[in-house]
N, C-alpha and C. Protein backbone atom coordinates (compact mmCIF):
# COMPACT_ATOMS: atom_id res chain seq x y z
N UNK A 1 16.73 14.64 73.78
CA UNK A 1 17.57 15.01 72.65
C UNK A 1 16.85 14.63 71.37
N UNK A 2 16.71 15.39 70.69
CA UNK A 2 15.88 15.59 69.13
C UNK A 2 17.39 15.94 68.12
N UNK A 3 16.92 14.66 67.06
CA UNK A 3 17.71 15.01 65.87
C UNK A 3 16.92 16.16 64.76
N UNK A 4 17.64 16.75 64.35
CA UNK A 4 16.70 17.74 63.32
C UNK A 4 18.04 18.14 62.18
N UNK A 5 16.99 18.20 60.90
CA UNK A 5 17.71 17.91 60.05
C UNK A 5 18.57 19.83 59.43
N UNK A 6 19.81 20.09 58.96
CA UNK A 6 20.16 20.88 58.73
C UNK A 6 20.78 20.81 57.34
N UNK A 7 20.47 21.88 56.50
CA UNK A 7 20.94 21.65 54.97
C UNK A 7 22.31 22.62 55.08
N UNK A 8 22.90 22.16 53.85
CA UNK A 8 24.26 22.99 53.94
C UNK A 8 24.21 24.74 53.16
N UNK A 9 23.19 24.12 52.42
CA UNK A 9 23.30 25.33 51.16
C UNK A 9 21.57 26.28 51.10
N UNK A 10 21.01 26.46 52.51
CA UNK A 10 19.77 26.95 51.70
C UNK A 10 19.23 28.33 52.91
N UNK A 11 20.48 29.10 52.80
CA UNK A 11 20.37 30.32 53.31
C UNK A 11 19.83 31.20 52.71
N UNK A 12 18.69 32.49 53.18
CA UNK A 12 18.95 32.41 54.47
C UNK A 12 17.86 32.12 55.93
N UNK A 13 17.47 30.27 55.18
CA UNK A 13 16.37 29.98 56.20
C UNK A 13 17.58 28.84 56.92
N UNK A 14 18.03 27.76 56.37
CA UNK A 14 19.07 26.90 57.23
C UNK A 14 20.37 26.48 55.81
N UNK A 15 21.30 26.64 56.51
CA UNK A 15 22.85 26.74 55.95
C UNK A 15 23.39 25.79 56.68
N UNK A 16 24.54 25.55 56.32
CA UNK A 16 25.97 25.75 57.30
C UNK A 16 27.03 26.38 56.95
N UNK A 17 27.72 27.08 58.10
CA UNK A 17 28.54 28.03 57.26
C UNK A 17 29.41 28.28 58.60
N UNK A 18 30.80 28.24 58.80
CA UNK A 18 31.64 28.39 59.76
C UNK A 18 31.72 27.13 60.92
N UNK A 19 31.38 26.28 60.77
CA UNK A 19 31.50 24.96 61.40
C UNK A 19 29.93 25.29 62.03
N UNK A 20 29.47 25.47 61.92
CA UNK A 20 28.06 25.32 62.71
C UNK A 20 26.30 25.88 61.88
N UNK A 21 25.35 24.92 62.40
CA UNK A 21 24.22 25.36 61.51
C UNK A 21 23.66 27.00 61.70
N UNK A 22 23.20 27.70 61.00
CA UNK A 22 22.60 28.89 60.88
C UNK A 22 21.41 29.11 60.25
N UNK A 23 20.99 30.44 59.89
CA UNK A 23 20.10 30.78 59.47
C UNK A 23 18.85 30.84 60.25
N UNK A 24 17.39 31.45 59.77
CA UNK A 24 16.11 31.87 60.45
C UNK A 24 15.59 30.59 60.85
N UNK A 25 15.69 29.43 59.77
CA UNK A 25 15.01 28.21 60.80
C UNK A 25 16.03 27.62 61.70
N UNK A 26 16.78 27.55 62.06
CA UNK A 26 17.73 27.17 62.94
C UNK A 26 17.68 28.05 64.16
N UNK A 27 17.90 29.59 63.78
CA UNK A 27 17.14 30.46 65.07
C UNK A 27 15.93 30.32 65.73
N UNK A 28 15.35 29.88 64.92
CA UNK A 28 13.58 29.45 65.32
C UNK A 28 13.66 28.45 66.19
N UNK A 29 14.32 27.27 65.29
CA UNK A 29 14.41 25.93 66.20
C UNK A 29 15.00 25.99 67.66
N UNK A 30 16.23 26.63 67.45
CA UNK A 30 16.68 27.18 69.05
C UNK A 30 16.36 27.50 69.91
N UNK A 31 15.50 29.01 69.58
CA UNK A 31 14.86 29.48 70.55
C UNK A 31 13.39 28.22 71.07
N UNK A 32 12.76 27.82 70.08
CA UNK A 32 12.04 26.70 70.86
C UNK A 32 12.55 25.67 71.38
N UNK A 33 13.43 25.24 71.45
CA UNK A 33 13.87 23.96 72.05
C UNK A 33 14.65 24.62 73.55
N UNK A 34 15.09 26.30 73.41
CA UNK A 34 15.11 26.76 74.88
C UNK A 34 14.17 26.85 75.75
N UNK A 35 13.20 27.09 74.65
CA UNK A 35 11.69 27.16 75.88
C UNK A 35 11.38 26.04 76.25
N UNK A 36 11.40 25.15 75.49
CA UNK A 36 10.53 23.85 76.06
C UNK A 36 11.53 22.72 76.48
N UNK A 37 12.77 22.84 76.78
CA UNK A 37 13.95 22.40 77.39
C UNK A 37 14.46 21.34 76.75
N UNK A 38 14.65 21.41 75.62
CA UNK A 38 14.82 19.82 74.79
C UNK A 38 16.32 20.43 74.14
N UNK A 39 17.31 19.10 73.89
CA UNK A 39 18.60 19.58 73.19
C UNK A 39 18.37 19.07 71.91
N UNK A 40 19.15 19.83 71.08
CA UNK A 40 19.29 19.43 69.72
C UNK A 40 20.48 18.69 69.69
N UNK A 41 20.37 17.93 68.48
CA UNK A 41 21.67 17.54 67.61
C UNK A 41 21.14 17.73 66.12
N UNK A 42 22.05 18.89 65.91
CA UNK A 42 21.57 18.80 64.07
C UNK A 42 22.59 18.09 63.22
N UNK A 43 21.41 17.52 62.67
CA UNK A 43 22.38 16.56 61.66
C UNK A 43 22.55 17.11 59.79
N UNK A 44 23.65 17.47 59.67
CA UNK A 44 24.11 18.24 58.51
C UNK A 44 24.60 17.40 57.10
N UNK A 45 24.18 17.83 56.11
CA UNK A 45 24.84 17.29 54.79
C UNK A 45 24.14 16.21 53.78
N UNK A 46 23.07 15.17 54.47
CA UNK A 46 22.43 14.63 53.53
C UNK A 46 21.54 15.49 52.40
N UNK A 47 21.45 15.07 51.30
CA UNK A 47 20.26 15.76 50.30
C UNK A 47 18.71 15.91 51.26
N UNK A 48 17.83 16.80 50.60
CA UNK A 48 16.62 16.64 51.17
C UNK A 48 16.11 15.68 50.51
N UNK A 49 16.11 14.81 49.51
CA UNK A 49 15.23 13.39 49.40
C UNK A 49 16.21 12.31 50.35
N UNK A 50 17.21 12.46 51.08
CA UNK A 50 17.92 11.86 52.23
C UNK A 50 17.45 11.97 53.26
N UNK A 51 17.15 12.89 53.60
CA UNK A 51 16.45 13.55 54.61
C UNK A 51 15.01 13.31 54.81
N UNK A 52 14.22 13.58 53.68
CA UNK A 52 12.66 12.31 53.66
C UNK A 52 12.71 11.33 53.90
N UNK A 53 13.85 10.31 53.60
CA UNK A 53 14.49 9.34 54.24
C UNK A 53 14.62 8.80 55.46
N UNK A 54 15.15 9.77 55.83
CA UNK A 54 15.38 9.69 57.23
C UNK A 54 14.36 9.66 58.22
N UNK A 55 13.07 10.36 57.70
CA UNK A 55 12.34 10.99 58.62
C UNK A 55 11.07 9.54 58.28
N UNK A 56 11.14 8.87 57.29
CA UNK A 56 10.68 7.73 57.07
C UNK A 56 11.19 6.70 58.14
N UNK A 57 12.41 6.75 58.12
CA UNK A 57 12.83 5.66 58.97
C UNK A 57 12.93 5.58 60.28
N UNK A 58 12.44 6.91 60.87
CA UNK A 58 12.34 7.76 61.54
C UNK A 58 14.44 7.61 62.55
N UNK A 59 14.61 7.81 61.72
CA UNK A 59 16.41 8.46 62.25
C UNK A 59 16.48 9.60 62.16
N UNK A 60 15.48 10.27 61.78
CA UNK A 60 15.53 11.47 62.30
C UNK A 60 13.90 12.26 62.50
N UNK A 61 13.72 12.92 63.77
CA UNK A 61 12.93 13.64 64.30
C UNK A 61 12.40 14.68 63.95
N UNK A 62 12.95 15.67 62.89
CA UNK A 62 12.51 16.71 62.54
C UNK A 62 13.11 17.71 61.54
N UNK A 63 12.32 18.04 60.38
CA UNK A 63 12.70 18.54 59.66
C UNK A 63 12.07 20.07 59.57
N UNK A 64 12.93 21.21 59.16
CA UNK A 64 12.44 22.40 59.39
C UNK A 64 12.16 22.82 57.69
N UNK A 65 11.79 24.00 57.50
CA UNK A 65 11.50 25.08 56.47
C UNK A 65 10.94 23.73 55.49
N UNK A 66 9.49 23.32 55.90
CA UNK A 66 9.45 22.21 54.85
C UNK A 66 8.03 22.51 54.22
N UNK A 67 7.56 22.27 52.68
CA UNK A 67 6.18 22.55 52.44
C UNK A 67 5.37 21.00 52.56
N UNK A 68 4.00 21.47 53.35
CA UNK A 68 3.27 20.56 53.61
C UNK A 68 2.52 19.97 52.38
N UNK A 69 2.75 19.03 52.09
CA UNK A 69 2.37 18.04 50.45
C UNK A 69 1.59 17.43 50.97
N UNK A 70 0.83 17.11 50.01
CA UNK A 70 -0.31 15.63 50.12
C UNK A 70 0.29 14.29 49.96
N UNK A 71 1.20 14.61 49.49
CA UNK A 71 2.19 12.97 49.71
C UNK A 71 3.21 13.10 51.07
N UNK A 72 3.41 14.14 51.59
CA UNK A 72 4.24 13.91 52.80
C UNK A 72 3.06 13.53 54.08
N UNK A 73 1.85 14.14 53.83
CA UNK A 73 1.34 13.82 54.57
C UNK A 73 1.00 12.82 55.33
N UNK A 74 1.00 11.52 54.80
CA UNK A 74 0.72 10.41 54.61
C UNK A 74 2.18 9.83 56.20
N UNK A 75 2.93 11.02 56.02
CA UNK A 75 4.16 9.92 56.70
C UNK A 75 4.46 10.88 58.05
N UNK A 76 3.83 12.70 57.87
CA UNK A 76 4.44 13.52 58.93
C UNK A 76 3.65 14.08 59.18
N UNK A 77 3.59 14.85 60.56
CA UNK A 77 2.83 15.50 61.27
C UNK A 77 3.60 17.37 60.90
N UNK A 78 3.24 18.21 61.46
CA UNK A 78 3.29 19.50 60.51
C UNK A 78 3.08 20.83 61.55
N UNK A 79 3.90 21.26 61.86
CA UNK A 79 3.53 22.95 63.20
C UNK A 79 2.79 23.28 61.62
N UNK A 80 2.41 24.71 62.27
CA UNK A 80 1.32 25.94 61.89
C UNK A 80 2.84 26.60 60.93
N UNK A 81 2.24 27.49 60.17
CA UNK A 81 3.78 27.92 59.41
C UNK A 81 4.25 29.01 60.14
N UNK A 82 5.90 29.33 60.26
CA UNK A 82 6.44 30.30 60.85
C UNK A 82 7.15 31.44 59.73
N UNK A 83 6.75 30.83 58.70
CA UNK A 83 7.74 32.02 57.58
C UNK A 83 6.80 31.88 56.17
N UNK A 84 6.58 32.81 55.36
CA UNK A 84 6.29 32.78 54.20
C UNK A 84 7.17 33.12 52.90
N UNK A 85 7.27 32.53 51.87
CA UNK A 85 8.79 32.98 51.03
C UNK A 85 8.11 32.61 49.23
N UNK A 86 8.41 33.55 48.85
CA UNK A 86 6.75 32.71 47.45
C UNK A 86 8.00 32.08 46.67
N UNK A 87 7.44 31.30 45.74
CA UNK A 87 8.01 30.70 44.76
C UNK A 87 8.25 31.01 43.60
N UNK A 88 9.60 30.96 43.06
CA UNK A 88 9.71 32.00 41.72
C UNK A 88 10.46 31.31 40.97
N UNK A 89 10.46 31.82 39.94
CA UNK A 89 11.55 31.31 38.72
C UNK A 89 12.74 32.24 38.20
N UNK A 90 13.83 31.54 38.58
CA UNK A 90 15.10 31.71 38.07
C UNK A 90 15.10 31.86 36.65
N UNK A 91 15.43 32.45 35.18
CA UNK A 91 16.07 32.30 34.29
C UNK A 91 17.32 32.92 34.29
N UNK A 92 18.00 32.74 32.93
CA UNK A 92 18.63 33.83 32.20
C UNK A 92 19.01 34.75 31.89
N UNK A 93 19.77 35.81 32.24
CA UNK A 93 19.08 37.23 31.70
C UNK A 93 19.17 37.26 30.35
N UNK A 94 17.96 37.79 29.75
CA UNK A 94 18.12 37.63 27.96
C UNK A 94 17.19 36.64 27.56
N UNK A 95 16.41 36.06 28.64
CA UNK A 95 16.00 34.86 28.00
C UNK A 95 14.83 34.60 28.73
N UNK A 96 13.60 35.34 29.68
CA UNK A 96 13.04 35.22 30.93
C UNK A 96 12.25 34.65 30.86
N UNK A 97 11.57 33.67 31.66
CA UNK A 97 10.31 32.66 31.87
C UNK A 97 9.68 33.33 32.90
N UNK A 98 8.06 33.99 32.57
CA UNK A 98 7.71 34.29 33.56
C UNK A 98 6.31 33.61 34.46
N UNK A 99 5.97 32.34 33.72
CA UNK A 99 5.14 31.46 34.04
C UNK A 99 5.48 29.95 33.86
N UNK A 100 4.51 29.24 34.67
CA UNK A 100 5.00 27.58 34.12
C UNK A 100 4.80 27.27 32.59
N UNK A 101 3.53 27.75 32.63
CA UNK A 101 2.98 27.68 31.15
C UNK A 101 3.85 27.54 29.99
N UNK A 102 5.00 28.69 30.36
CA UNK A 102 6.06 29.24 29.32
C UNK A 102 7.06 28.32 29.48
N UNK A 103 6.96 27.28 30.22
CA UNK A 103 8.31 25.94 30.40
C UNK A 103 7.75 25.07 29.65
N UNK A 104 6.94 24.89 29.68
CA UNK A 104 6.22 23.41 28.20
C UNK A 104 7.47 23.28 27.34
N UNK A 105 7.36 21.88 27.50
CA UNK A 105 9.07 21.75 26.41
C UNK A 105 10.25 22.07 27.05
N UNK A 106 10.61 22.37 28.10
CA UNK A 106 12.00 23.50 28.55
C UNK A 106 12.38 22.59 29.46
N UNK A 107 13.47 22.35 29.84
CA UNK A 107 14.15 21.80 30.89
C UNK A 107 13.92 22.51 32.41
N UNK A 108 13.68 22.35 33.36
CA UNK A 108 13.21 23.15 34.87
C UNK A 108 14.11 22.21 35.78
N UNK A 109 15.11 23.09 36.50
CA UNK A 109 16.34 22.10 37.43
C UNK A 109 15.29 22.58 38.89
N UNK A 110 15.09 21.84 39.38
CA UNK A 110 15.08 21.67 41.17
C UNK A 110 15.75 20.92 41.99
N UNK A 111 15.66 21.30 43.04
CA UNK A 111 15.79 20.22 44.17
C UNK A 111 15.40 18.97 44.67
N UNK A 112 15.78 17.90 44.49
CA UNK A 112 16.27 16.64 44.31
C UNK A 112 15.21 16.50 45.74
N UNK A 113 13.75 15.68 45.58
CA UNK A 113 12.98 15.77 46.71
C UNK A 113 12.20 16.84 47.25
N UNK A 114 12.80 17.92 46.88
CA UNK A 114 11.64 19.25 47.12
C UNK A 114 10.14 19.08 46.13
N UNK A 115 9.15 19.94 46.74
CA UNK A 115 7.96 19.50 46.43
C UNK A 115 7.64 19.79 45.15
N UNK A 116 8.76 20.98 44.38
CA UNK A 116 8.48 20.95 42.86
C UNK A 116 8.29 20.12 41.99
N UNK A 117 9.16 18.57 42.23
CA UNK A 117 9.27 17.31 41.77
C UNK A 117 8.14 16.58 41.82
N UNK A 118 7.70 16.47 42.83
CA UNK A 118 5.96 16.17 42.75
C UNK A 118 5.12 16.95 42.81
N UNK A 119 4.81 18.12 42.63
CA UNK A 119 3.79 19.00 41.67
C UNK A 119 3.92 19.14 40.25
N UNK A 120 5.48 19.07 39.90
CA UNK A 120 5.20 19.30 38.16
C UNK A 120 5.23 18.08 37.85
N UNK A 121 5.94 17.12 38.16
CA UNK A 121 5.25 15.46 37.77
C UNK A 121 3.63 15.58 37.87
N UNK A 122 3.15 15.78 38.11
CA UNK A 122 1.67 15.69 38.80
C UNK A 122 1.13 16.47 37.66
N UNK A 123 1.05 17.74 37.79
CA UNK A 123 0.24 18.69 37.14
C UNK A 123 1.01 19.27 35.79
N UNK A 124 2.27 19.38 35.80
CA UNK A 124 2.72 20.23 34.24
C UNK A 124 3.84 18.81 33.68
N UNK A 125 3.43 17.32 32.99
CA UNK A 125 3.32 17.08 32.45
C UNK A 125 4.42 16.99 31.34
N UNK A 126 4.45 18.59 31.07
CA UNK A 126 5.18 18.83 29.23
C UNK A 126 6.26 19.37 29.88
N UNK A 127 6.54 19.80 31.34
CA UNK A 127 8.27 20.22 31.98
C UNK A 127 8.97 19.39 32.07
N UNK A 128 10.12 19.23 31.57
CA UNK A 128 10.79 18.39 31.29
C UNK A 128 12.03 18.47 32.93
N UNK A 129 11.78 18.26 34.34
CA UNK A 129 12.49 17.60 35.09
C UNK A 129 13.74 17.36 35.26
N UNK A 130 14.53 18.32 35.70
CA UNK A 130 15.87 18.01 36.08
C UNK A 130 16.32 18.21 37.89
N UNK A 131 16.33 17.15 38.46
CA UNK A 131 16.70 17.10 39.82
C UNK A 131 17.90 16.91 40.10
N UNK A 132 18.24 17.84 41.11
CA UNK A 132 19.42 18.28 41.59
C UNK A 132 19.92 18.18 43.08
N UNK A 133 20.85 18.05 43.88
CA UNK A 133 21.25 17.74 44.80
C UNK A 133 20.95 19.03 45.69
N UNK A 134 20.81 20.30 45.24
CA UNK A 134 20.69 21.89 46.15
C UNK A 134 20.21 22.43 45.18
N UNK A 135 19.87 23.54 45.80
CA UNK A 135 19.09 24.97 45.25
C UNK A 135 20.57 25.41 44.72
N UNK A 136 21.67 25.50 45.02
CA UNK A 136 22.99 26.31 44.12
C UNK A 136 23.13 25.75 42.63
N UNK A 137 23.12 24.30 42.96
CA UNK A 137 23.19 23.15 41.94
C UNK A 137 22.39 23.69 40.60
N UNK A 138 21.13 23.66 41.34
CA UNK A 138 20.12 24.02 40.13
C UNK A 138 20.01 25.39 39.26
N UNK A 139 20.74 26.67 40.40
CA UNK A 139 20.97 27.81 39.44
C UNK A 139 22.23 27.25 38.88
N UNK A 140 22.99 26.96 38.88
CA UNK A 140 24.34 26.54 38.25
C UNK A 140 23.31 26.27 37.11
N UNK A 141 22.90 24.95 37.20
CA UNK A 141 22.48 24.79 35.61
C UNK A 141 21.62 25.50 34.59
N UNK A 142 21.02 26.17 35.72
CA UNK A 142 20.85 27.43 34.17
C UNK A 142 21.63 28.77 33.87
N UNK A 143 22.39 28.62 34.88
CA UNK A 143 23.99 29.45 34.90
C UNK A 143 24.93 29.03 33.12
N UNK A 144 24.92 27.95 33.13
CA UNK A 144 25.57 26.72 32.87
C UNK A 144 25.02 26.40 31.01
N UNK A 145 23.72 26.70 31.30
CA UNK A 145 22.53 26.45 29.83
C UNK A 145 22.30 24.55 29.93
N UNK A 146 22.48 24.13 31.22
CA UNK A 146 22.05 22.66 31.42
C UNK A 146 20.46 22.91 32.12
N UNK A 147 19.64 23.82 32.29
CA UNK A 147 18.39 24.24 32.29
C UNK A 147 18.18 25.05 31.71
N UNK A 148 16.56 25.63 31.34
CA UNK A 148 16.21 26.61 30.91
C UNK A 148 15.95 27.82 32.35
N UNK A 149 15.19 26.56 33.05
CA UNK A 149 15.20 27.62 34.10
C UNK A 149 15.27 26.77 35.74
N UNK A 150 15.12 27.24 37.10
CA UNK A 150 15.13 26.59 37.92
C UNK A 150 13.76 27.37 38.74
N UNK A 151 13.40 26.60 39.57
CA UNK A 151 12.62 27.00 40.60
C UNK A 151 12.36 26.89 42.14
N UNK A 152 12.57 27.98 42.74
CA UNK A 152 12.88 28.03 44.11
C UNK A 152 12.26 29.22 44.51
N UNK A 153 12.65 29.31 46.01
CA UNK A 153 12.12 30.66 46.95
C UNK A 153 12.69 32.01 46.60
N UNK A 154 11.70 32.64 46.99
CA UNK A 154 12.72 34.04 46.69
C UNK A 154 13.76 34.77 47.45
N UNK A 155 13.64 34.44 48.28
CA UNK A 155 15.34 34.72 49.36
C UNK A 155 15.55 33.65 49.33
N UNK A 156 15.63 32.52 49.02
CA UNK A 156 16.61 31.90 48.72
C UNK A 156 17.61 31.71 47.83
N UNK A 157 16.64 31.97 46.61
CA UNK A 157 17.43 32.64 45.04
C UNK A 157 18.08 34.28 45.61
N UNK A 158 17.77 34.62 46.11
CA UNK A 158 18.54 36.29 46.16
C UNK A 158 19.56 36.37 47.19
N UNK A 159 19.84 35.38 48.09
CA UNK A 159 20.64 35.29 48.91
C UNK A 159 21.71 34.58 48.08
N UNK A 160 21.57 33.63 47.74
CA UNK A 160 22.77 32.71 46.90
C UNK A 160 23.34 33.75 45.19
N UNK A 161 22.53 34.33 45.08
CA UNK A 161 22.76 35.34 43.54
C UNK A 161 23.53 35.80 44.00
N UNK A 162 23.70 36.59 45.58
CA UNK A 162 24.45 38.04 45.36
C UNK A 162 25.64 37.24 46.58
N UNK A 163 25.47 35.86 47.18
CA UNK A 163 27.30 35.35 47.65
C UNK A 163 27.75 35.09 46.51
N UNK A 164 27.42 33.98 45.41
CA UNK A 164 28.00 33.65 44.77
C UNK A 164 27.89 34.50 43.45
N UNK A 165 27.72 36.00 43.28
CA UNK A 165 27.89 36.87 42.04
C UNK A 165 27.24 36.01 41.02
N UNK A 166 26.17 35.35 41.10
CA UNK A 166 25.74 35.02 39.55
C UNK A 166 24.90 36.00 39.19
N UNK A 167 25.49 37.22 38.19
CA UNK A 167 25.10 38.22 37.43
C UNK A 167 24.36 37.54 36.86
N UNK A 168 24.39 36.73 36.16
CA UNK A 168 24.13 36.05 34.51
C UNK A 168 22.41 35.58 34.76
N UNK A 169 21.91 35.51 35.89
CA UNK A 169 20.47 34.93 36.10
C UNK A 169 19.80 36.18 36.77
N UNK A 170 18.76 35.66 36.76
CA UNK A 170 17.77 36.74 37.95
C UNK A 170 16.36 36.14 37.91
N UNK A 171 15.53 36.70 38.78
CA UNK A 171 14.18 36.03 39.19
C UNK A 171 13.39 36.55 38.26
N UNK A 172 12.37 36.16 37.37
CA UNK A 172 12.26 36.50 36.38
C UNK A 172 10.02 36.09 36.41
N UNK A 173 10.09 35.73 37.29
CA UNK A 173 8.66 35.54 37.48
C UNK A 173 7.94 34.68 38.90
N UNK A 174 7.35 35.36 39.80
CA UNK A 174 6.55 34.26 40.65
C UNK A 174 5.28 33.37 40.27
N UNK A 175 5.63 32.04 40.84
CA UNK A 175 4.55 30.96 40.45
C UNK A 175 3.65 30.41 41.85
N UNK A 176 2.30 30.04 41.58
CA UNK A 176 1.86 29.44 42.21
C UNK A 176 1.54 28.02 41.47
N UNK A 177 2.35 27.58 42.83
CA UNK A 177 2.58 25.87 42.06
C UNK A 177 1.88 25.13 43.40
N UNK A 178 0.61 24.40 43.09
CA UNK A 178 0.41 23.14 44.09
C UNK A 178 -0.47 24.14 44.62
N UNK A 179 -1.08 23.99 46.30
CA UNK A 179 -1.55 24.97 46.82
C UNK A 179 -1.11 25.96 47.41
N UNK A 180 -1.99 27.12 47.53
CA UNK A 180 -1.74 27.90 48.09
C UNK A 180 -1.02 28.17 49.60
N UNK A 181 -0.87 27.31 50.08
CA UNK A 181 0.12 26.92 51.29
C UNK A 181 1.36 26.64 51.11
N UNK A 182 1.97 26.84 49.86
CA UNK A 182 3.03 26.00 49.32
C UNK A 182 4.32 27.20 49.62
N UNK A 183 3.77 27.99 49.84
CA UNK A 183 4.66 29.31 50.38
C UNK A 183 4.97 29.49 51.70
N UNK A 184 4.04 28.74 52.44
CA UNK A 184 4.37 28.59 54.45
C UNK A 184 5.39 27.44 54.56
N UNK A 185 6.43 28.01 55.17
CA UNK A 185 7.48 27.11 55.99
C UNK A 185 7.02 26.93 56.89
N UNK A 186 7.24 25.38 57.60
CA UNK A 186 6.91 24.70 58.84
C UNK A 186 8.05 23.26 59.27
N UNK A 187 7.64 23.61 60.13
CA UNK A 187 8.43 22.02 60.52
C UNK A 187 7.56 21.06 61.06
N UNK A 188 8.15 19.91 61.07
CA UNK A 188 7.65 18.72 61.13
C UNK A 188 8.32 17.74 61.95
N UNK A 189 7.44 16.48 62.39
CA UNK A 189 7.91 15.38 63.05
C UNK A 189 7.61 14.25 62.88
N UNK A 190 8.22 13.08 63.04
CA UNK A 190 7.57 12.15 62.54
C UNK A 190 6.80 11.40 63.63
């Protein structure tokens, strides 16, 4: 029995939605843990810097749809990637950011532990950092004008735009942030 970690809000790679986990990494995970005869227990609802947590303390076994960092490295081991999803920027409509460059000075909401937080700490410096508990969280705030902009996947931003009707934003530019691997989903173990 393997614990593996499940987010609530980050369809449509892992969700929860109707009392039970979903989405493409959760199908993934399934079908491998049928082949190679192992049961799951997914464990649902902590943040993903909870969840780094976890996998530190090792209380938990495995985390899916995750980008391989030079600082995670240090603590996890890493499959080959099973999905590619590029990285883009959320604005405004009326108002569009279509590079990092163009955030110098600007407020940028992410995910609270996702690897944006340590690449733009690292490399862009003049972005001014707002971490957030989910990827919904963070379009909210530039929903909201508590960001300028947010940054996330691109089905992940286009899946959550069109449940939750936020007209008011749209994807407004893709970035390459960190390396070029930063777009392969994989999972991991500790």
């Amino acid at each position: 029995r393997i614990r593996v970690h499940n987010e609530r809000h980050w369809a449509p790679f892992n969700f929860f939605e109707e009392g039970k986990p979903r989405g493409f990494s959760i199908d993934y995970m399934n079908l491998l843990a049928s082949k190679v005869g192992v049961e799951i227990e997914y464990v649902t609802g902590p943040s993903w810097a909870e969840f780094l947590e976890m996998m530190q303390s090792r209380d938990l076994e495995v985390m899916l749809n995750i980008v391989k960092t030079q600082d995670r490295q240090e603590y996890l081991l890493y499959t080959p990637s099973y999905a590619s999803n590029p990285n883009t920027i959320l604005s405004k409509r009326g108002n569009p950011f279509h590079s990092l460059n163009e955030l110098e000075g600007k407020t940028v909401s992410v995910p609270k532990g996702f690897f944006y937080e340590e690449v733009l700490s690292r490399e862009y410096p003049k972005i001014d950092i707002l971490p957030l508990s989910d990827t919904l969280e963070t379009m909210k705030a530039v929903s909201f004008g508590k960001a300028d902009a947010a940054l996330g996947e691109l089905a992940v931003f286009n899946y959550l735009m069109t449940k939750h009707l936020m007209t008011e934003v749209s994807i407004t530019g893709e970035v390459t942030i960190g390396a070029v691997s930063y777009t392969h989903l994989r999972a991991h173990e500790t």
